[in-house]
C-alpha atoms as a PDB file:
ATOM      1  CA  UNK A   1      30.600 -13.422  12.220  1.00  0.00           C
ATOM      2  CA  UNK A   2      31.322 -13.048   8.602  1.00  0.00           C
ATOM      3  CA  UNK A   3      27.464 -12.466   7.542  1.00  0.00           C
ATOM      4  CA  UNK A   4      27.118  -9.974  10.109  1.00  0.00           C
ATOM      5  CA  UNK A   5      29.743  -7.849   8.409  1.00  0.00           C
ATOM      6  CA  UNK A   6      28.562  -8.647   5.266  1.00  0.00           C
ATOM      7  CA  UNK A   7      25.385  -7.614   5.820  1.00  0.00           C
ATOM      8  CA  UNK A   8      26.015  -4.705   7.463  1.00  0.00           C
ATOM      9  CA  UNK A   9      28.460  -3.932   4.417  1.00  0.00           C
ATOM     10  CA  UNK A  10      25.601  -4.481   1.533  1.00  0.00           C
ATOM     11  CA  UNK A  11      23.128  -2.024   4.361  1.00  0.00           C
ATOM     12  CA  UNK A  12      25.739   0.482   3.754  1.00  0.00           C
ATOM     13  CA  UNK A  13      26.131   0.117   0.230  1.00  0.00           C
ATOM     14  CA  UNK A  14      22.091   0.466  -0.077  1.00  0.00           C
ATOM     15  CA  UNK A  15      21.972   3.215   2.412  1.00  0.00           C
ATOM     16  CA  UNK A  16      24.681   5.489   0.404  1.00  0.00           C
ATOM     17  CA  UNK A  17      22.947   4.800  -3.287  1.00  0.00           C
ATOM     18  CA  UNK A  18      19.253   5.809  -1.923  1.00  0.00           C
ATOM     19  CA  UNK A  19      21.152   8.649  -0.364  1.00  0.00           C
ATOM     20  CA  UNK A  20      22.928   9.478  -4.107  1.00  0.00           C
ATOM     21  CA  UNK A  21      19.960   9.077  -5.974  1.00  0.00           C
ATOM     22  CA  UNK A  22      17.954  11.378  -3.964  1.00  0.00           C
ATOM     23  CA  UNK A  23      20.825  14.134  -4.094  1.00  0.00           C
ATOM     24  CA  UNK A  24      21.287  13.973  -7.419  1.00  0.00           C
ATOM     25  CA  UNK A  25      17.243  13.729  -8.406  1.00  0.00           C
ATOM     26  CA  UNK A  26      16.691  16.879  -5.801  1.00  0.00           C
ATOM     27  CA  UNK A  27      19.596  19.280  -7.373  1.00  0.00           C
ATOM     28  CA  UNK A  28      19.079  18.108 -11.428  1.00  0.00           C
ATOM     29  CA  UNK A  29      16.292  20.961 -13.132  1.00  0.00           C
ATOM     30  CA  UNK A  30      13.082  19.657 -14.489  1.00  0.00           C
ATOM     31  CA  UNK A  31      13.114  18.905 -18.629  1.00  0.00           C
ATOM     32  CA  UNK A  32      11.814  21.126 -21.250  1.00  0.00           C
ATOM     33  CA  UNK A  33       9.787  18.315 -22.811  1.00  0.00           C
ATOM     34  CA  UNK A  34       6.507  18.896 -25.800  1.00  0.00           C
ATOM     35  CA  UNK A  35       3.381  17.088 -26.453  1.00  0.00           C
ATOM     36  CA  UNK A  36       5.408  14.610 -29.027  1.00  0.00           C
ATOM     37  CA  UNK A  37       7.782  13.903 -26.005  1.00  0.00           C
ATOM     38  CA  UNK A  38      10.881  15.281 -27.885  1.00  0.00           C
ATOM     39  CA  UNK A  39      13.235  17.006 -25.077  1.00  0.00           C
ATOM     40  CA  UNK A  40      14.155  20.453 -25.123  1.00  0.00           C
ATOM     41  CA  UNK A  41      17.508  21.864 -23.785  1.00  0.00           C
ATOM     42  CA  UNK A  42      16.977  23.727 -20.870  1.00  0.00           C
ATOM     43  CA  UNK A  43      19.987  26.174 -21.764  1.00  0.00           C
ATOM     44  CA  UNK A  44      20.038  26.467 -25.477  1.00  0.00           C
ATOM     45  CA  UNK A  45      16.390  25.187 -26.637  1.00  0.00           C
ATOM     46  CA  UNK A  46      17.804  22.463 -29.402  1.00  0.00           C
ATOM     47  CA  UNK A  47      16.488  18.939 -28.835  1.00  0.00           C
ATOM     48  CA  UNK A  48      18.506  17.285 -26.580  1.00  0.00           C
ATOM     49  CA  UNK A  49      19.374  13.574 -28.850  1.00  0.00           C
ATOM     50  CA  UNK A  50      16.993  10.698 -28.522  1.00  0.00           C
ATOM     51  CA  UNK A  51      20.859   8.796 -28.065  1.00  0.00           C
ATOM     52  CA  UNK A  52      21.630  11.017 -24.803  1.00  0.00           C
ATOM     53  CA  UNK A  53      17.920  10.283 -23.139  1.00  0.00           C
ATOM     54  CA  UNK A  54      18.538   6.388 -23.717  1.00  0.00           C
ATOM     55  CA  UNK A  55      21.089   6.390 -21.422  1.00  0.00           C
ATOM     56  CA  UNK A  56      20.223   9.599 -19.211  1.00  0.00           C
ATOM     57  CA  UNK A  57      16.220   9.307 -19.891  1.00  0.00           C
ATOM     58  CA  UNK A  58      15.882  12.559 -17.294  1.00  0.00           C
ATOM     59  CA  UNK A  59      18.538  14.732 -19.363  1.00  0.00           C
ATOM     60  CA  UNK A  60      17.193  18.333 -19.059  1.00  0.00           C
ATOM     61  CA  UNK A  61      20.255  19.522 -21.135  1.00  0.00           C
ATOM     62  CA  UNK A  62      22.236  19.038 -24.730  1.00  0.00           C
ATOM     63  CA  UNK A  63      25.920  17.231 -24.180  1.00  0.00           C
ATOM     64  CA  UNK A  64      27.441  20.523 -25.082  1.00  0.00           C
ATOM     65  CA  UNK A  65      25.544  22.804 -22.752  1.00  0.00           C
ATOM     66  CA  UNK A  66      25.703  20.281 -19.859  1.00  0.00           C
ATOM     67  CA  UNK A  67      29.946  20.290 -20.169  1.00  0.00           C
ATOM     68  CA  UNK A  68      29.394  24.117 -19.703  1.00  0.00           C
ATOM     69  CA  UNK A  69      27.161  23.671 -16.965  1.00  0.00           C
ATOM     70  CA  UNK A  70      29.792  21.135 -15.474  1.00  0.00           C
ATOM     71  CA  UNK A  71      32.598  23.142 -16.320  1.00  0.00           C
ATOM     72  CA  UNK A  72      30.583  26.341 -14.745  1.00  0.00           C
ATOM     73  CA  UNK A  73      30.162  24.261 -11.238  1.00  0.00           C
ATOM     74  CA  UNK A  74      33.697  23.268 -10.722  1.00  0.00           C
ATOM     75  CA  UNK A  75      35.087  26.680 -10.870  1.00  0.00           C
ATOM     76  CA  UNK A  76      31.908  28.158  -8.824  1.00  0.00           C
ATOM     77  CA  UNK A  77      30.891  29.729 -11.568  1.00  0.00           C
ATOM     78  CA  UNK A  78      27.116  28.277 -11.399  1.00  0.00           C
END
């Protein structure tokens, strides 16, 4: 009985990160990106940094304008 519930547990687990990813790919704007493949902020047009896109490689905004975007979404202000 054991690997029934386990496997039903690690279905689950797959089930609700397919479900995440394709929230948060669905609701996240398209990047502003040019022919040399540099990224554009979507909110304030400076290059979002080549450090940011290595570990969010779809970025479509700068650190600063994305904390106002976040900050602008908790208090319904989006």
């Amino acid at each position: 009985m054991p690997d029934l519930f386990d496997r039903a547990s690690e279905l689950e687990e797959q089930q609700r990160q397919r479900a995440l990813s394709a929230h948060a790919t669905m609701h996240q704007p398209a990047q502003d990106k040019d022919a040399q493949g540099r990224v554009w902020c979507i909110d304030c047009g400076e290059q979002v940094s080549p450090k940011r896109l290595v570990l969010l490689p779809n970025a479509p905004r700068c650190v600063d304008c994305q904390k106002i975007a976040e900050l602008r979404s908790r208090h319904g202000m989006a």
